[in-house]
C-alpha atoms as a PDB file:
ATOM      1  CA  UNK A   1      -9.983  59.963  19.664  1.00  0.00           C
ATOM      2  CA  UNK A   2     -11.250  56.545  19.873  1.00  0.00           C
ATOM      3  CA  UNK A   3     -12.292  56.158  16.107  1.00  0.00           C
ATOM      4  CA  UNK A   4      -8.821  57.564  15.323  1.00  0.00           C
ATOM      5  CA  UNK A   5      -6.750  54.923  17.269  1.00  0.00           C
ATOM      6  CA  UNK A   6      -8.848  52.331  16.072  1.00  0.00           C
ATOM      7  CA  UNK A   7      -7.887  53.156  12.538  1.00  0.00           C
ATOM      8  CA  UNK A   8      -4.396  53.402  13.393  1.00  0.00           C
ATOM      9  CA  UNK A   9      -4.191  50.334  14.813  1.00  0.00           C
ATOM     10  CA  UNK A  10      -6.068  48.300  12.045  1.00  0.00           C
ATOM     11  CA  UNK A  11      -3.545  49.584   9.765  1.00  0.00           C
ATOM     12  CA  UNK A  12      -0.452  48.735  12.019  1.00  0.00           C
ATOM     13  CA  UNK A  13      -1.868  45.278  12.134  1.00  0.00           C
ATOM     14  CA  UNK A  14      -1.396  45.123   8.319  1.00  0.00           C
ATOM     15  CA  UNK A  15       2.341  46.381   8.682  1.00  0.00           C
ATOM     16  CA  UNK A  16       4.465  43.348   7.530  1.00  0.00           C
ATOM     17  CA  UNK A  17       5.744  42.108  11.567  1.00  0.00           C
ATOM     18  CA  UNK A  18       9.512  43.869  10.668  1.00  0.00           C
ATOM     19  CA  UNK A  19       7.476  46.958  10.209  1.00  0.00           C
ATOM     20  CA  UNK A  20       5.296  46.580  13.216  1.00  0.00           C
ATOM     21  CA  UNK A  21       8.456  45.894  15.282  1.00  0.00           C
ATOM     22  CA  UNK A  22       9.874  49.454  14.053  1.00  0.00           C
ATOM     23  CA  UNK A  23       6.785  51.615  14.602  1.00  0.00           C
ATOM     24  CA  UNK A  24       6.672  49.676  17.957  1.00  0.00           C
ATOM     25  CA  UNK A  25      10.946  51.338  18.416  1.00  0.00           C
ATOM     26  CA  UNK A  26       9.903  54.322  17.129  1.00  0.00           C
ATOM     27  CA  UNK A  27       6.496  54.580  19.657  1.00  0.00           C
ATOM     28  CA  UNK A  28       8.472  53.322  22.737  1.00  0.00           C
ATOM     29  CA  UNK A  29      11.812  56.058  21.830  1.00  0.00           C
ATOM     30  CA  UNK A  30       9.283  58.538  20.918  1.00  0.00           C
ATOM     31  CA  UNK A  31       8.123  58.193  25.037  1.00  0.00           C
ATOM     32  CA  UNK A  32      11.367  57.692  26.213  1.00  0.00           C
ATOM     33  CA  UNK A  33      13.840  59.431  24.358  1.00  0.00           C
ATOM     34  CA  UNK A  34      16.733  58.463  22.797  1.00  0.00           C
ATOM     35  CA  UNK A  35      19.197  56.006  24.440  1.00  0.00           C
ATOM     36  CA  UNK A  36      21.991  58.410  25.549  1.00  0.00           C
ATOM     37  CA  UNK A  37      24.538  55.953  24.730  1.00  0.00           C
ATOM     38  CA  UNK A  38      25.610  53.516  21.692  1.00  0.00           C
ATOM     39  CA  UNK A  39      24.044  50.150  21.864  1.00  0.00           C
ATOM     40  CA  UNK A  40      28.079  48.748  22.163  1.00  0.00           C
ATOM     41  CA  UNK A  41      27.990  50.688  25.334  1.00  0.00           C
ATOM     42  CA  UNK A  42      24.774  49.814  26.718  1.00  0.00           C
ATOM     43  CA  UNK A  43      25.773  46.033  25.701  1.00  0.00           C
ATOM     44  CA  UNK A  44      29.150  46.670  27.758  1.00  0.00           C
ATOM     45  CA  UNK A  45      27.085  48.191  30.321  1.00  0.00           C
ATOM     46  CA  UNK A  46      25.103  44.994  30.875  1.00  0.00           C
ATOM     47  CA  UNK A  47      28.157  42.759  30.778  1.00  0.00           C
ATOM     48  CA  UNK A  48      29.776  44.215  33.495  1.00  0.00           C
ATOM     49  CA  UNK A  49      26.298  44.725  35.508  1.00  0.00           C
ATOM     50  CA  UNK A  50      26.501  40.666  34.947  1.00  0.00           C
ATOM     51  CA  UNK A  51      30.016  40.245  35.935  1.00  0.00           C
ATOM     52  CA  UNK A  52      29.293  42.200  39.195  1.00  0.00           C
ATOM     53  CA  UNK A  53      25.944  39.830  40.108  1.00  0.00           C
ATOM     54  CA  UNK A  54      27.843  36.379  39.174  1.00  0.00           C
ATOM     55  CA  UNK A  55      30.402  37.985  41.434  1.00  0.00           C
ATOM     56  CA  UNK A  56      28.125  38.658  43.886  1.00  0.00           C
ATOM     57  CA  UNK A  57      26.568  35.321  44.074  1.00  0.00           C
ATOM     58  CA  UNK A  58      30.182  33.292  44.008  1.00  0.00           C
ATOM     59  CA  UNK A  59      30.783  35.407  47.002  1.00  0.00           C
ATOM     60  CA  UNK A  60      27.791  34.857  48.895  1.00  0.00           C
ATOM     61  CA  UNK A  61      26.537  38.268  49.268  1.00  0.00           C
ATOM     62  CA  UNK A  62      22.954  37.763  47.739  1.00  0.00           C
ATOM     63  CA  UNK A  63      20.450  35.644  48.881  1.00  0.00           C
ATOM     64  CA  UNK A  64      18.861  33.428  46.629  1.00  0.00           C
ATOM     65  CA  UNK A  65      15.555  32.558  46.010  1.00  0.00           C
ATOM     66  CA  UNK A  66      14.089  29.507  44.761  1.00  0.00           C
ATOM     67  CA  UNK A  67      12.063  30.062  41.484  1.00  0.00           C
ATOM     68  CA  UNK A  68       9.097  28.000  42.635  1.00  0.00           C
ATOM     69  CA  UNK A  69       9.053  30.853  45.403  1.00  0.00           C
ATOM     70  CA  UNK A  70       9.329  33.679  43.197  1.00  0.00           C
ATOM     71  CA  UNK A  71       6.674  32.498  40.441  1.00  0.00           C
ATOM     72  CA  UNK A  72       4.718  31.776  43.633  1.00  0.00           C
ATOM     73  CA  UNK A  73       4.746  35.914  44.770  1.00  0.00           C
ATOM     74  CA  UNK A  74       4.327  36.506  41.253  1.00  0.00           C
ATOM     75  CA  UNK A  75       1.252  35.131  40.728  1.00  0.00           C
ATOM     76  CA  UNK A  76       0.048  36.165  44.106  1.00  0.00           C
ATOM     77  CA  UNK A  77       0.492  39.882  43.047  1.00  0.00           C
ATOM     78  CA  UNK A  78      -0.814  39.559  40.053  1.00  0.00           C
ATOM     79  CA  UNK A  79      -3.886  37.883  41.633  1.00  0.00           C
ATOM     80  CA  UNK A  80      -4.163  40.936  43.872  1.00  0.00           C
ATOM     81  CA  UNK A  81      -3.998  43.458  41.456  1.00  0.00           C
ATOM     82  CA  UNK A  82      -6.547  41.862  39.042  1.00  0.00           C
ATOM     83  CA  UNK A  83      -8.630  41.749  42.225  1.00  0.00           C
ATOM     84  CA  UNK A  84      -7.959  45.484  42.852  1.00  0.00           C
ATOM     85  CA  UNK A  85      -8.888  46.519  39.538  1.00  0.00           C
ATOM     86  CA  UNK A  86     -11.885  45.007  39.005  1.00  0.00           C
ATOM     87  CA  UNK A  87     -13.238  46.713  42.651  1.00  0.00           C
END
């Protein structure tokens, strides 16, 4: 199985990088399924999911975080689980 995705992926990488990006779709749809809507309704989806944060924020319901703070946990658990993996 090995030998075989090896040879697969030395001829993805010679897929123009259009090409690569649509095997890459096709890969990632082929383990996910379908989207069950269009993309106009997943892109209206996402506009109102926005409206309802900004919304949220104006109004003072969410607390904020600075982004010092959150690259700071970041890298702290991605420091831990590079440090769990190699165990």
């Amino acid at each position: 199985m090995a030998a075989l995705l090896k040879e697969l992926e030395d001829q993805a990488l010679k897929l123009s990088p259009q090409e690569r990006g649509e095997l890459i779709h096709r890969l990632i749809v082929s383990l996910e399924g379908s989207p069950e809507d269009t993309p106009e309704a997943i892109a209206q989806a996402w506009n109102e999911e926005i409206a309802r944060r900004v919304a949220d924020m104006e109004a003072g319901r969410t607390q904020w975080v600075p982004a010092d703070e959150v690259m700071t946990r970041i890298r702290a658990k991605i420091a831990a689980a590079k440090t769990a993996h190699a165990d």
